[in-house]
Protein backbone atom coordinates (compact mmCIF):
# COMPACT_ATOMS: atom_id res chain seq x y z
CA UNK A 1 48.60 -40.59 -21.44
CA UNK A 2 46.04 -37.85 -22.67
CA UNK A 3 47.99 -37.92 -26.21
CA UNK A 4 47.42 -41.74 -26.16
CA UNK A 5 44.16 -41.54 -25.38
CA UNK A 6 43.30 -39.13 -28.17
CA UNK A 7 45.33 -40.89 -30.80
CA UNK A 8 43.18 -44.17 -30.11
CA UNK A 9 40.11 -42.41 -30.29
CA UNK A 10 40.62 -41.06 -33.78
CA UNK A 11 42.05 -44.39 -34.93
CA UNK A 12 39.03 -45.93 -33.60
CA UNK A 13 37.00 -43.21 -35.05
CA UNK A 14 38.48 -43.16 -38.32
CA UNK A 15 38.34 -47.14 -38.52
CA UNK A 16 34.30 -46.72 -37.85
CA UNK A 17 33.90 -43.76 -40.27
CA UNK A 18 35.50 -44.93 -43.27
CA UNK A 19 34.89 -49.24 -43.39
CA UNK A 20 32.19 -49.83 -45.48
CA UNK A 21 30.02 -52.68 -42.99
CA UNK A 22 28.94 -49.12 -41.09
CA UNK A 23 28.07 -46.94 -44.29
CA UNK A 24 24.61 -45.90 -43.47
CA UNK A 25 21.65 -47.00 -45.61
CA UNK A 26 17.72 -47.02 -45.23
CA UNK A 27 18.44 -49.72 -42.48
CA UNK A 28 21.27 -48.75 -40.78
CA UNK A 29 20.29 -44.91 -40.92
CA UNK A 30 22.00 -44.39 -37.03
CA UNK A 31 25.08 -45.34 -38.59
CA UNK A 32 26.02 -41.45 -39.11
CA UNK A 33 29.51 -40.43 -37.61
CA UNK A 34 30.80 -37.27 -37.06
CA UNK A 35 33.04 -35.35 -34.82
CA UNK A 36 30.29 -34.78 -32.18
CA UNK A 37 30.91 -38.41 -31.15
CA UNK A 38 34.54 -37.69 -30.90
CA UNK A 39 34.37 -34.67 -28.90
CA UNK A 40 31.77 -36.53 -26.46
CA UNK A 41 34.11 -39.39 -25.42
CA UNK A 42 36.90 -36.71 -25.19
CA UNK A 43 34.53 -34.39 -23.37
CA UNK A 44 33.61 -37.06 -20.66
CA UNK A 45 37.15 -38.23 -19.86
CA UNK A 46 38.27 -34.41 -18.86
CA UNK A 47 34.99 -34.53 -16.58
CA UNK A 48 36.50 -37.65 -14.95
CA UNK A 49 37.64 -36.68 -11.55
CA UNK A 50 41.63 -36.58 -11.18
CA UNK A 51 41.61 -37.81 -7.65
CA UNK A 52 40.31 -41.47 -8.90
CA UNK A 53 42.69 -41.84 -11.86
CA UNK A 54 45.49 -40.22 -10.47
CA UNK A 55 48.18 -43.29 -11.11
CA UNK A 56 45.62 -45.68 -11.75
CA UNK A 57 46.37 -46.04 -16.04
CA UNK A 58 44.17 -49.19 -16.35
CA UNK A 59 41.19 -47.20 -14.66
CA UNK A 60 41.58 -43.99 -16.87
CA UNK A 61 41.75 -46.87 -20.42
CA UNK A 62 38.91 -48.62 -18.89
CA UNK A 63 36.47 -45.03 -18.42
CA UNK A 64 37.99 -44.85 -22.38
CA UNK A 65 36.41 -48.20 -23.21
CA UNK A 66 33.23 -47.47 -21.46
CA UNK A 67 32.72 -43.62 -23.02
CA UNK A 68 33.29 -45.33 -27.02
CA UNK A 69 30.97 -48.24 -26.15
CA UNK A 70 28.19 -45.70 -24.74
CA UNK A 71 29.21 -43.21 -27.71
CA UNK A 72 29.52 -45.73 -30.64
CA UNK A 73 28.49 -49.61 -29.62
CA UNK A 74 25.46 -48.97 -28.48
CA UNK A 75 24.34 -47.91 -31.93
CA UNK A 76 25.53 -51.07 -33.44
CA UNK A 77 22.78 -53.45 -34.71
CA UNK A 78 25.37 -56.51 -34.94
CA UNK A 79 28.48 -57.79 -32.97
């Protein structure tokens, strides 16, 4: 699952980084990405605790969904 995890996180990443509606400009300036927001949702989910995720997949894809919404979403000015 960890190799899933990672995978979706660069495709999500990479989808972010590169499509023009998030380029940063003199409005948007907070729309800078970099690895540091990578490493930050990987570096949260091996804090998780084992004993709570241990065969629970839909909890361990749902901390996923919460660490890229704190890392990235919350910096978006638009749905």
């Amino acid at each position: 699952m960890s190799l899933k995890l990672v995978n979706a996180t660069m495709t999500v990443f990479l989808a972010i980084a590169n499509s023009a509606q998030f380029m940063p400009t003199a409005l948007k300036f907070h729309y800078q990405f970099n690895l540091r927001d990578f490493s930050k949702i990987v570096q949260n989910l091996m804090l998780a605790q084992p004993n709570h995720y241990k065969g629970n997949p839909l909890g361990i894809v749902r901390l996923w969904v919460h660490e890229c919404h704190r890392v990235w979403k919350d910096r978006f000015i638009t749905e």
